[in-house]
Protein backbone atom coordinates (compact mmCIF):
# COMPACT_ATOMS: atom_id res chain seq x y z
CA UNK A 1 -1.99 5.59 20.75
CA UNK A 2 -3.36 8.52 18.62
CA UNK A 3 0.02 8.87 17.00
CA UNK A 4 0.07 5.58 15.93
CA UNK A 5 -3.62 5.92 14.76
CA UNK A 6 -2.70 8.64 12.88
CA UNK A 7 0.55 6.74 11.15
CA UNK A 8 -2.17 4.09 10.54
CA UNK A 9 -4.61 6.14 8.61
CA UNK A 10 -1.80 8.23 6.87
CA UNK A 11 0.17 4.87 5.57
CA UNK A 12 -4.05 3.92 4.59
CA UNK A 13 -4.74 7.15 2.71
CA UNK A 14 -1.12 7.03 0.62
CA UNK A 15 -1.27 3.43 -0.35
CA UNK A 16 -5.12 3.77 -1.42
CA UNK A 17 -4.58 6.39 -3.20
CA UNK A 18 -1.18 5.25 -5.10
CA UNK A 19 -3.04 2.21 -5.22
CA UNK A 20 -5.85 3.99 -7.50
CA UNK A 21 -3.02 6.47 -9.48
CA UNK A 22 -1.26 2.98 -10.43
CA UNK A 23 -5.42 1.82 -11.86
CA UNK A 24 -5.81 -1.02 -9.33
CA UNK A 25 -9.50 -2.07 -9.17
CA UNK A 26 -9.10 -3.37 -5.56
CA UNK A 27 -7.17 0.16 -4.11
CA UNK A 28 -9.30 0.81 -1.98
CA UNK A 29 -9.49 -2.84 0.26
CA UNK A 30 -5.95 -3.37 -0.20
CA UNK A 31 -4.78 0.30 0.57
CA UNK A 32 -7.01 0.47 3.85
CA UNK A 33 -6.04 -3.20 4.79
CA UNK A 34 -2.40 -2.40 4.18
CA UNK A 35 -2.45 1.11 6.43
CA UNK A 36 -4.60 -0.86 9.28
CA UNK A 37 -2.79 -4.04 9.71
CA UNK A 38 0.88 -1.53 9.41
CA UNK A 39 0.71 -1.01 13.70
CA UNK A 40 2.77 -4.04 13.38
CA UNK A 41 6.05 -3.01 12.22
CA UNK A 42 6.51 -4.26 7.99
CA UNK A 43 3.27 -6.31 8.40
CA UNK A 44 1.55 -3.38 6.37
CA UNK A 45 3.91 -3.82 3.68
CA UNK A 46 4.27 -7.42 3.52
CA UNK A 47 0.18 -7.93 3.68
CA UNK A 48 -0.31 -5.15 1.05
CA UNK A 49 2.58 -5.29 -1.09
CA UNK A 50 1.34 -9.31 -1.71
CA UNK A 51 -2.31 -8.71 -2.06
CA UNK A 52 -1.48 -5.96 -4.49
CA UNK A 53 1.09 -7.57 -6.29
CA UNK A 54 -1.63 -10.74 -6.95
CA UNK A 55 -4.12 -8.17 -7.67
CA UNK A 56 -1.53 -6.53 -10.43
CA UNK A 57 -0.93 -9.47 -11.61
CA UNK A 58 -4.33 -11.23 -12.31
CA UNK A 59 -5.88 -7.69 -13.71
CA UNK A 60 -2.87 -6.04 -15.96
CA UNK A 61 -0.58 -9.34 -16.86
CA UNK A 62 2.43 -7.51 -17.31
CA UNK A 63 5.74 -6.23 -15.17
CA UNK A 64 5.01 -2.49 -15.70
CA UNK A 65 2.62 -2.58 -13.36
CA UNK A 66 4.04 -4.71 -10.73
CA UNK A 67 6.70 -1.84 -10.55
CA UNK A 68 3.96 0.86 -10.05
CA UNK A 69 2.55 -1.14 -7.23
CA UNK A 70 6.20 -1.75 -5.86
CA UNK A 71 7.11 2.27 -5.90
CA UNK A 72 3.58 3.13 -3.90
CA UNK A 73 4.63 0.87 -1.17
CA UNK A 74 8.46 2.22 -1.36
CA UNK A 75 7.24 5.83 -1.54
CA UNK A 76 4.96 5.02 1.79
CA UNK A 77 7.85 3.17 3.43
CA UNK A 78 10.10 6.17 2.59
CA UNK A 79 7.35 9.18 3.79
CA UNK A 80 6.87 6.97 6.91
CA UNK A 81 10.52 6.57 7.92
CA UNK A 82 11.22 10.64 7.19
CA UNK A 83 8.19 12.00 9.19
């Protein structure tokens, strides 16, 4: 229970703050949402990677970045899987 707690706020942390690096206005909601909801297996990335990807969308307007938001949630996948 505590290590998955501690997956939980470590997935939270990285996706806020690549969230925020990437100039999201709504890091902070989606990256916490994304790191709590992630004790089931994907449904972090599936619930975060679309509320992000709307939230891209509707503040930027353009691909570039959609692709920032995409590589946070890869790089938290990939730190995830190798620790």
């Amino acid at each position: 229970l505590r290590g998955q707690l501690t997956v939980m706020l470590a997935l939270a942390a990285i996706y806020t703050s690549g969230l925020w690096i990437a100039g999201l206005d709504l890091a902070f909601v989606i990256g916490m949402a994304a790191g709590l909801v992630s004790f089931v297996p994907y449904m972090g990335v599936i619930v975060g990677l679309s509320a992000a990807v709307v939230a891209a969308f509707l503040q930027f307007h353009d691909i570039a970045h959609l692709l920032g938001v995409a590589a946070v949630f890869g790089i938290g996948q990939l730190l995830e899987g190798m620790v």
